[in-house]
N, C-alpha and C. Protein backbone atom coordinates (compact mmCIF):
# COMPACT_ATOMS: atom_id res chain seq x y z
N UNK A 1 13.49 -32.31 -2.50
CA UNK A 1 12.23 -31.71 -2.87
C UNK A 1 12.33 -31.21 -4.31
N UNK A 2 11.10 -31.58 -5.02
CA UNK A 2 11.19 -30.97 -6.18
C UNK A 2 11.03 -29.02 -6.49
N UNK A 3 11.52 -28.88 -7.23
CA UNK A 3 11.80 -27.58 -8.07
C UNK A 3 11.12 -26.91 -8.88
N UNK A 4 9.92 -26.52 -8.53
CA UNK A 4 9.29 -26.05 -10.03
C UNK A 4 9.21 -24.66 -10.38
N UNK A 5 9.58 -24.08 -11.58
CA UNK A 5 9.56 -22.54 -12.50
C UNK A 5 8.44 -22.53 -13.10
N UNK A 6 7.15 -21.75 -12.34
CA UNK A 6 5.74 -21.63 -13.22
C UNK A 6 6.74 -20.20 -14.38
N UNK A 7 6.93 -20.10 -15.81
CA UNK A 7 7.67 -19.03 -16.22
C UNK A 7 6.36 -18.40 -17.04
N UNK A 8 5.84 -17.19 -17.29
CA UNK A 8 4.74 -17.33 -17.83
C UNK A 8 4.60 -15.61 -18.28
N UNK A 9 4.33 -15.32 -19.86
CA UNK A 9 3.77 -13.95 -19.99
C UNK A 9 2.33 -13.69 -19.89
N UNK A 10 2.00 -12.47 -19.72
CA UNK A 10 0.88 -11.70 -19.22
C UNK A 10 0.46 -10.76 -19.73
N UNK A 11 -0.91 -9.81 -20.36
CA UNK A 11 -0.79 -9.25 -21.03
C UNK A 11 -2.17 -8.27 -20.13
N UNK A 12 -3.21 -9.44 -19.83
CA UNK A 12 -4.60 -8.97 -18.67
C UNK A 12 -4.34 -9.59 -17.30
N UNK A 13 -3.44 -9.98 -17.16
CA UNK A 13 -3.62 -10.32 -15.97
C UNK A 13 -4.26 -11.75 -15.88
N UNK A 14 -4.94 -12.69 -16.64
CA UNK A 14 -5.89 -13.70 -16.20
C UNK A 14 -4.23 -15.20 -16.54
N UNK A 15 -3.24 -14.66 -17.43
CA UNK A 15 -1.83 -15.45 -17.26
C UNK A 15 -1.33 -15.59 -15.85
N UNK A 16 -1.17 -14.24 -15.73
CA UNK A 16 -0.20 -14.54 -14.31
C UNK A 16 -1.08 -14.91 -12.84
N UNK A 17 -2.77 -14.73 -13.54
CA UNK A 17 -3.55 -15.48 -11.77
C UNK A 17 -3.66 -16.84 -12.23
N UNK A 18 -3.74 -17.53 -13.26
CA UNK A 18 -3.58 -18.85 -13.63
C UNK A 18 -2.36 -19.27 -13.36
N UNK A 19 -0.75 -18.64 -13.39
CA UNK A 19 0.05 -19.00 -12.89
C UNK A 19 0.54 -19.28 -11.45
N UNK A 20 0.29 -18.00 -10.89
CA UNK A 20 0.09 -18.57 -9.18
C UNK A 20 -0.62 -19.51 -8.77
N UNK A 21 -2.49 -19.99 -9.40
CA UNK A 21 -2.76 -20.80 -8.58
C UNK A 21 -1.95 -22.00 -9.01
N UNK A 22 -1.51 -22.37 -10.56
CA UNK A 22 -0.24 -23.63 -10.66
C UNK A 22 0.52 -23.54 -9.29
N UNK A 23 1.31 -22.39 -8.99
CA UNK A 23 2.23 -22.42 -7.63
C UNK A 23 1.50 -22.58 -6.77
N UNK A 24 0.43 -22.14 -6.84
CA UNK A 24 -0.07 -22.78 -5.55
C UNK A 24 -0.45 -24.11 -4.76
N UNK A 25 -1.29 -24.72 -5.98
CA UNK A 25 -1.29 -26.00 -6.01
C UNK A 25 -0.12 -26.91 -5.89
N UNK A 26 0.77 -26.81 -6.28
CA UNK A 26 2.08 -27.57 -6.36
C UNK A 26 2.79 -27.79 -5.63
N UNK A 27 2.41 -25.99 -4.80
CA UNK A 27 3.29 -25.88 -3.35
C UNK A 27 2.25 -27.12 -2.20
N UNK A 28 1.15 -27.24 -2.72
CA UNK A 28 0.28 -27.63 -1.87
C UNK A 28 0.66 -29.56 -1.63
N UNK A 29 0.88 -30.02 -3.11
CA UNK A 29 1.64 -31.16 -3.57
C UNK A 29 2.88 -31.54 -2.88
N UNK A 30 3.47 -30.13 -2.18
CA UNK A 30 4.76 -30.83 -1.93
C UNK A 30 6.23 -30.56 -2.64
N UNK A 31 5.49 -29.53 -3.90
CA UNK A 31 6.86 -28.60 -4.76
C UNK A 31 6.73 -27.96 -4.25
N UNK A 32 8.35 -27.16 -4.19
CA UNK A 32 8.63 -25.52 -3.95
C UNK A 32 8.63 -25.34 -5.26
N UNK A 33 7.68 -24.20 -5.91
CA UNK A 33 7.19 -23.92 -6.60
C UNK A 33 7.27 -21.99 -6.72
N UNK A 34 7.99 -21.60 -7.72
CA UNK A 34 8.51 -19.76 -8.14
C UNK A 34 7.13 -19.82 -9.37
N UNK A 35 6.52 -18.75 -9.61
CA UNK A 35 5.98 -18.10 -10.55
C UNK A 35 7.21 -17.25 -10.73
N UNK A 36 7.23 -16.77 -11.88
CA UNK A 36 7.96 -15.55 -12.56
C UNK A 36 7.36 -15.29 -14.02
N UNK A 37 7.60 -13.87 -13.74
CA UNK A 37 6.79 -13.19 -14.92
C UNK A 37 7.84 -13.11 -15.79
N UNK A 38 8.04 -13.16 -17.04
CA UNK A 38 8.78 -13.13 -18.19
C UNK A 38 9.50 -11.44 -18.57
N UNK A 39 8.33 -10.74 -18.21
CA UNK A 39 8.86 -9.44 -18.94
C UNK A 39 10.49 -9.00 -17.99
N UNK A 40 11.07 -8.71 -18.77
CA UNK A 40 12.61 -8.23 -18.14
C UNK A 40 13.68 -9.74 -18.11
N UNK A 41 12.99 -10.76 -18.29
CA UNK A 41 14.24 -11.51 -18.03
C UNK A 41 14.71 -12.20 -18.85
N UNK A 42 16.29 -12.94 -18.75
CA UNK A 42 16.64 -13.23 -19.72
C UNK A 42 16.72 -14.52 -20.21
N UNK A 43 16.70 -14.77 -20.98
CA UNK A 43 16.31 -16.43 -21.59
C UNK A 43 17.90 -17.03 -20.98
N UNK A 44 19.46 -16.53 -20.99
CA UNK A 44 20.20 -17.48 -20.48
C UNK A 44 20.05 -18.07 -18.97
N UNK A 45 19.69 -19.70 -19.16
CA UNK A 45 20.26 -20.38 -17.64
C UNK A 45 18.94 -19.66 -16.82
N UNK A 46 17.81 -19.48 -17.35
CA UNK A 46 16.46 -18.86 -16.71
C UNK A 46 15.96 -20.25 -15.60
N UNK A 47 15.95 -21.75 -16.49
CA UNK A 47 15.77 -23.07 -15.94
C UNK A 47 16.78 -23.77 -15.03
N UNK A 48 17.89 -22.92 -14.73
CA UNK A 48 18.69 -23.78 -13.67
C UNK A 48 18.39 -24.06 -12.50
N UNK A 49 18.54 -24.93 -11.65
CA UNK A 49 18.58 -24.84 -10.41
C UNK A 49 16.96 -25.76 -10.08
N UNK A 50 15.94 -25.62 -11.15
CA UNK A 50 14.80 -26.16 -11.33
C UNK A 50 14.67 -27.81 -12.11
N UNK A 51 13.92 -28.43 -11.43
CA UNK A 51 13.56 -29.85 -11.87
C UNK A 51 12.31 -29.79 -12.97
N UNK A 52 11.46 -29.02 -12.61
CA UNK A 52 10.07 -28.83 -13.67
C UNK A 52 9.70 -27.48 -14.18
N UNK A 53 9.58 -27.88 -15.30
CA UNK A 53 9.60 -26.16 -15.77
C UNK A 53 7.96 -25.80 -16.45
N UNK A 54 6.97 -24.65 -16.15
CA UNK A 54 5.58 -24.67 -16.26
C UNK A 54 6.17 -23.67 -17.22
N UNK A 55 5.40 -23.76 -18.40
CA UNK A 55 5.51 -22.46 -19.16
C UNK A 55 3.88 -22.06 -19.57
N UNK A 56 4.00 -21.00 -19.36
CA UNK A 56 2.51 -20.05 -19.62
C UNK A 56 2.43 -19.15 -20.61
N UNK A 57 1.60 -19.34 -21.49
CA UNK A 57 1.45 -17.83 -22.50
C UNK A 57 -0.25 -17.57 -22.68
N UNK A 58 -0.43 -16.15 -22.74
CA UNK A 58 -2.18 -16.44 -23.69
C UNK A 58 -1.22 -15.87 -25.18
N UNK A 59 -2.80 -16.06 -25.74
CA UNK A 59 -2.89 -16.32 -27.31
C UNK A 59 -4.06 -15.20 -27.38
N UNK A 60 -4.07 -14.15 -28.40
CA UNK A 60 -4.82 -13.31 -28.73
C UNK A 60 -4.91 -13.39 -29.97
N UNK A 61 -5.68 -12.71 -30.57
CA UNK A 61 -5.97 -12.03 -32.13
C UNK A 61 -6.53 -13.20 -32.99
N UNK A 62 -6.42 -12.89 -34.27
CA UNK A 62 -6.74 -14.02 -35.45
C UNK A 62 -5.75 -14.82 -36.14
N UNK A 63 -4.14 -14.63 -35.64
CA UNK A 63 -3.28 -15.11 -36.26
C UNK A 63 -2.56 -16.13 -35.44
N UNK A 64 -2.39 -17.65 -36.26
CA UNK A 64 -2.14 -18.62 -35.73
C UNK A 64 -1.13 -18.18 -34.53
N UNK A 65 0.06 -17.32 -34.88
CA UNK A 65 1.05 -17.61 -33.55
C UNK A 65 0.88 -16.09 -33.04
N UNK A 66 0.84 -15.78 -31.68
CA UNK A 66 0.20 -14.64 -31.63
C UNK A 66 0.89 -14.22 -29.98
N UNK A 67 2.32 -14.75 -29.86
CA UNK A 67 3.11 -14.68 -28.63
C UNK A 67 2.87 -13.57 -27.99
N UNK A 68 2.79 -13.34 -26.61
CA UNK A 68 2.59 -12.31 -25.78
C UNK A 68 3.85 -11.80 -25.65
N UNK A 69 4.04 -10.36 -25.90
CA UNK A 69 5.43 -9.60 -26.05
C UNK A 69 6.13 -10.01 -25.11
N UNK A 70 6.58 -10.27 -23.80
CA UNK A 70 6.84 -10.55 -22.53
C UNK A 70 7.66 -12.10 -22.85
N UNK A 71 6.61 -13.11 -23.26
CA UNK A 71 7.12 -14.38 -23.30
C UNK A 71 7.96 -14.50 -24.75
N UNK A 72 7.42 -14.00 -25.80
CA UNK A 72 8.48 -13.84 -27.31
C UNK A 72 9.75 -14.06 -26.78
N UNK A 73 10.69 -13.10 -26.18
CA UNK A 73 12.49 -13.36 -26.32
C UNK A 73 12.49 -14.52 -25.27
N UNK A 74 11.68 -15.47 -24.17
CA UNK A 74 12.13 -16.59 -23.86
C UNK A 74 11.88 -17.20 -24.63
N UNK A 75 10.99 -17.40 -25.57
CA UNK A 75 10.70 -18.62 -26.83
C UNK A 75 11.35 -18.70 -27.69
N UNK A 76 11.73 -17.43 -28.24
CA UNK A 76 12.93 -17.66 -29.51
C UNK A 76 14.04 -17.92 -28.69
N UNK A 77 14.81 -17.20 -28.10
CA UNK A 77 15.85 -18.09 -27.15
C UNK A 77 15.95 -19.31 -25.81
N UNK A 78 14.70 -20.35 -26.16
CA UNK A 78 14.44 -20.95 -25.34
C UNK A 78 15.34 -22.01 -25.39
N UNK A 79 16.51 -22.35 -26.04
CA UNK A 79 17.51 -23.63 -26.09
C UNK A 79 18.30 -22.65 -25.39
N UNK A 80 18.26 -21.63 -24.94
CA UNK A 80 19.24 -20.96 -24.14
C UNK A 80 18.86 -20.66 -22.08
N UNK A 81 17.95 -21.49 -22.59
CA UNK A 81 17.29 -21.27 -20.97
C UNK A 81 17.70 -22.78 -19.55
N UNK A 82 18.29 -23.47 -20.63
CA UNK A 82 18.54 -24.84 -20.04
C UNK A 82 17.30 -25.64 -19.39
N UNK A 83 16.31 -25.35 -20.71
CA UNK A 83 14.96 -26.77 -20.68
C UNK A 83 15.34 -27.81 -21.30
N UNK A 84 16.22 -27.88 -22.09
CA UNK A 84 17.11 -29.32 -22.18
C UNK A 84 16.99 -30.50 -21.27
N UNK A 85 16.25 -31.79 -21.52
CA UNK A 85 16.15 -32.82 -20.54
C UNK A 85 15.34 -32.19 -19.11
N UNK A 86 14.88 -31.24 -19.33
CA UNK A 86 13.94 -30.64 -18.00
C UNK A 86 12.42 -31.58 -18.60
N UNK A 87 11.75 -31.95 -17.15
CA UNK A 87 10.49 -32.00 -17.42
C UNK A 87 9.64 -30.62 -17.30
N UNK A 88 8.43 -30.87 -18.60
CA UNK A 88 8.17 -29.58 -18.75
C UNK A 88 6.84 -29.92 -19.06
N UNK A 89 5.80 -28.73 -18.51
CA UNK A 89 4.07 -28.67 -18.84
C UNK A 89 4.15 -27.47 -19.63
N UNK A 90 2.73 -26.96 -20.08
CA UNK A 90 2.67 -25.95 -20.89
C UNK A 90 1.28 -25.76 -20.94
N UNK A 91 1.26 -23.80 -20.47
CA UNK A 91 -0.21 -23.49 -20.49
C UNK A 91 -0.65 -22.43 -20.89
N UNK A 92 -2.14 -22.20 -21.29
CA UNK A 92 -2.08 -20.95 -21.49
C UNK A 92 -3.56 -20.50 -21.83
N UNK A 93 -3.86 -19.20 -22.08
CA UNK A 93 -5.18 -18.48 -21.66
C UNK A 93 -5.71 -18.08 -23.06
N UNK A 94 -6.73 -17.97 -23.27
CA UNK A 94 -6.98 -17.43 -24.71
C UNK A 94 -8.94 -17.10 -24.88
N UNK A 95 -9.44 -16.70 -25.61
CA UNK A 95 -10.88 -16.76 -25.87
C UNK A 95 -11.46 -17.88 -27.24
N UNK A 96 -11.85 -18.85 -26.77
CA UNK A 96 -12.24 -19.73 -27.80
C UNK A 96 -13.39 -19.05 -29.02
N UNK A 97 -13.43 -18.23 -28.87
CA UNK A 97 -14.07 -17.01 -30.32
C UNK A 97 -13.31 -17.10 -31.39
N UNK A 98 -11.55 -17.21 -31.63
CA UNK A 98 -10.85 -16.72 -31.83
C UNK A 98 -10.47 -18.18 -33.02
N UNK A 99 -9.92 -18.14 -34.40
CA UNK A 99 -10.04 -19.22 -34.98
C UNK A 99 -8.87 -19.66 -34.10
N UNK A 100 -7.72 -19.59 -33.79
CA UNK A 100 -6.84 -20.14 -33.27
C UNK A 100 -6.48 -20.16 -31.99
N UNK A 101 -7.72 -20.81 -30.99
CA UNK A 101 -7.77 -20.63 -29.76
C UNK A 101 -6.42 -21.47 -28.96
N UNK A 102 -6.12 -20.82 -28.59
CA UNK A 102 -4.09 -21.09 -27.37
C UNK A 102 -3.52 -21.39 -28.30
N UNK A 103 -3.44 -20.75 -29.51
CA UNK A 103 -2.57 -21.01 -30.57
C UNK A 103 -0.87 -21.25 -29.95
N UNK A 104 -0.86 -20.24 -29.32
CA UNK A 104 0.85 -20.00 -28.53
C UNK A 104 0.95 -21.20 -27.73
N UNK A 105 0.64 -22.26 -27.36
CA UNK A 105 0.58 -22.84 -26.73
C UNK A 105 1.18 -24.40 -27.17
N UNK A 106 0.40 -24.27 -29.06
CA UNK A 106 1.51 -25.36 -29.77
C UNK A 106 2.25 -24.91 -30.34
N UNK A 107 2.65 -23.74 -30.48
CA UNK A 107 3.84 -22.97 -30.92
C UNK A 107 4.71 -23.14 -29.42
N UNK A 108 4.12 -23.22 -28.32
CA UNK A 108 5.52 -23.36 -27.12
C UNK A 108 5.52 -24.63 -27.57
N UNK A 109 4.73 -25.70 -27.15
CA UNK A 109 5.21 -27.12 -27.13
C UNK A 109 6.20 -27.82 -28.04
N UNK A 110 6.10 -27.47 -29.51
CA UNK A 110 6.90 -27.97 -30.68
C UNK A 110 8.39 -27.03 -30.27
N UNK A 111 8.48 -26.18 -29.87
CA UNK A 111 10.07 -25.53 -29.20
C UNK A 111 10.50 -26.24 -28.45
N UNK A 112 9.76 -26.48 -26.98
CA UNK A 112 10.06 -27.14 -25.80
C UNK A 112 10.54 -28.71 -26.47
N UNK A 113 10.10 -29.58 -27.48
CA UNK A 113 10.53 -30.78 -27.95
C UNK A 113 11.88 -30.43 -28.86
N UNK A 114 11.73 -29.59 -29.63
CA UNK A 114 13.11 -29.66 -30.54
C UNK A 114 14.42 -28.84 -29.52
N UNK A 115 13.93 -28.74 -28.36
CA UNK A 115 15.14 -27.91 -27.29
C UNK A 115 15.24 -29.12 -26.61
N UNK A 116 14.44 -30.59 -26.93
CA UNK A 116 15.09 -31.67 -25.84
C UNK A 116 14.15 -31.86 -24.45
N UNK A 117 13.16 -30.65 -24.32
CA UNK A 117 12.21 -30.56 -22.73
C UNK A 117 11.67 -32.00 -23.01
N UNK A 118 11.16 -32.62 -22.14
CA UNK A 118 10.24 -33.63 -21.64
C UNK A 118 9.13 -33.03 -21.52
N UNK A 119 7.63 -33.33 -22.19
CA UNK A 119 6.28 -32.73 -22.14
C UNK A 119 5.85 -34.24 -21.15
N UNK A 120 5.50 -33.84 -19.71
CA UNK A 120 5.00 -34.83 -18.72
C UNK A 120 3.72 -34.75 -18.95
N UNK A 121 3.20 -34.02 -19.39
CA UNK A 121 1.57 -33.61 -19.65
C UNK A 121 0.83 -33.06 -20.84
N UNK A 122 -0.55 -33.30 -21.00
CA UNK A 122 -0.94 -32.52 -21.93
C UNK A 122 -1.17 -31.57 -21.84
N UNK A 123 -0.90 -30.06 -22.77
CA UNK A 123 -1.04 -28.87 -22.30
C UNK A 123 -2.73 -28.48 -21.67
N UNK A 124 -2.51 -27.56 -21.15
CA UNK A 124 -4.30 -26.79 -20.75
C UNK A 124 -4.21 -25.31 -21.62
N UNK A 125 -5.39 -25.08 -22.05
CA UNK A 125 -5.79 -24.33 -22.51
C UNK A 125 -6.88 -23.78 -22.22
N UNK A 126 -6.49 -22.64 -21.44
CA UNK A 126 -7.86 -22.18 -20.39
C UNK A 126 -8.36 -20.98 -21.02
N UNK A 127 -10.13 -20.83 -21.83
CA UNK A 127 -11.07 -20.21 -22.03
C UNK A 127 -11.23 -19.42 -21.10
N UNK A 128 -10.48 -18.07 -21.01
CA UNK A 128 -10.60 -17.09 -19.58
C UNK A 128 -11.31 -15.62 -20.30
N UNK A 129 -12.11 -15.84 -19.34
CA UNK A 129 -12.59 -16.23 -18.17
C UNK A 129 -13.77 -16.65 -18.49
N UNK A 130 -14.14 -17.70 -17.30
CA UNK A 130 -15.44 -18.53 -17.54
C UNK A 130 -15.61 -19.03 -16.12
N UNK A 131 -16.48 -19.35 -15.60
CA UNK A 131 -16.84 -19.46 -13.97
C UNK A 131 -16.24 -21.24 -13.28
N UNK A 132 -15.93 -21.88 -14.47
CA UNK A 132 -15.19 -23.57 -14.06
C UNK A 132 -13.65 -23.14 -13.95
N UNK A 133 -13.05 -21.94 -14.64
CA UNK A 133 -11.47 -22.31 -14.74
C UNK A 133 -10.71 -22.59 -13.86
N UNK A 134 -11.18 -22.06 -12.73
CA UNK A 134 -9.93 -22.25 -11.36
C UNK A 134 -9.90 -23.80 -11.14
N UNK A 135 -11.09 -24.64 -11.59
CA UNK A 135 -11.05 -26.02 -11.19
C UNK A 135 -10.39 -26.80 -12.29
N UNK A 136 -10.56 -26.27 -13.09
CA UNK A 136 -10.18 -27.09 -14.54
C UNK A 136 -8.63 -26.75 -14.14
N UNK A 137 -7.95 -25.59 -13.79
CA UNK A 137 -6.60 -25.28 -13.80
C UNK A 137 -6.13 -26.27 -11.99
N UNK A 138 -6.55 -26.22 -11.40
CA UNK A 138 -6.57 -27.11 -9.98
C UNK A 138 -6.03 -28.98 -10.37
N UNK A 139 -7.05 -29.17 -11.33
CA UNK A 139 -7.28 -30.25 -11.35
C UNK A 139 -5.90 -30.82 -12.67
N UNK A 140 -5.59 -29.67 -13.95
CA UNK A 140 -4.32 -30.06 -14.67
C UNK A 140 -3.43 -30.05 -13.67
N UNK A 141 -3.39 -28.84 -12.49
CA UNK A 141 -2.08 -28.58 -11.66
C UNK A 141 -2.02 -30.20 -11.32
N UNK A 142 -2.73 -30.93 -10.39
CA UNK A 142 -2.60 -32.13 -9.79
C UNK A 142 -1.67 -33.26 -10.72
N UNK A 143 -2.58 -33.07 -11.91
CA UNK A 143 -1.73 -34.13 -12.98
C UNK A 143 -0.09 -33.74 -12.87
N UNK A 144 -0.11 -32.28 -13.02
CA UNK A 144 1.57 -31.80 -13.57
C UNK A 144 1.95 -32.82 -12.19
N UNK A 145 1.50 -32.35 -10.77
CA UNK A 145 2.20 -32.80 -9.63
C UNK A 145 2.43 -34.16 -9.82
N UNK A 146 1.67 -34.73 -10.22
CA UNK A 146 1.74 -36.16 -10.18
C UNK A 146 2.75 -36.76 -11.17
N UNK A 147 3.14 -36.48 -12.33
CA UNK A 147 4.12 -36.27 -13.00
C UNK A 147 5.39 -36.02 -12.95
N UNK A 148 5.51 -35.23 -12.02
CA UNK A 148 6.85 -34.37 -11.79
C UNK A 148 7.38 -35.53 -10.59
């Protein structure tokens, strides 16, 4: 059975309910599927033991990279997490008001490639909150599953 680490920071809360329903869905697919919240843990060997690795951030403010305090020390030490040759998705929450809407999101992806991850998918970038997201996030989950 596959392995999946939804790993994801949070800042309102609309990260980590976008991350469970990923686990949820996935579990629904047929992964055993962990959410974990970022704050407290440590970037060594965070990806072991896992086949697919979900990474989650939102994106706030006006400045292109705009990491959620929580997810920051897994991203700068993310060649230390063993996403190396992991397949890997990437998601994240933001307000499209904002000039650099899920900015954090190609700031994860260009890490996750120069650390070696496999991107199985195109990232989502979910406009939260808005009354379609749970389907729009349902319907990327399926792709990741299908992928993995």
């Amino acid at each position: 059975m596959t392995k999946a680490l939804i790993a994801f920071g949070s800042t309102t809360g609309n990260t980590a309910e976008v991350a469970q329903w990923i686990a949820d869905h996935l579990g629904k697919a047929g992964i055993e599927a962990t959410a974990k919240d970022c704050a407290g843990e440590s970037a060594s060997e965070l990806c072991a033991g896992y086949d697919l690795i979900v990474l989650g951030c939102p994106t706030y403010g006006d400045d292109p990279i705009e990491v959620q305090e929580d997810f920051e020390p897994i991203l700068d030490s993310l060649e230390k997490t063993g996403i190396g040759g992991k397949k890997v998705a990437v998601f994240g929450c933001g307000d499209s008001s904002y000039t650099h809407f899920c900015g954090a999101v190609d700031v994860i992806e260009e890490r996750v490639r120069s650390c070696s991850g496999t991107l199985i998918v195109g990232s989502l970038k979910v406009d939260t909150p808005y009354d379609g997201y749970r389907k729009e996030v349902e319907e990327w989950s399926g792709k990741v599953a299908a992928a993995a």
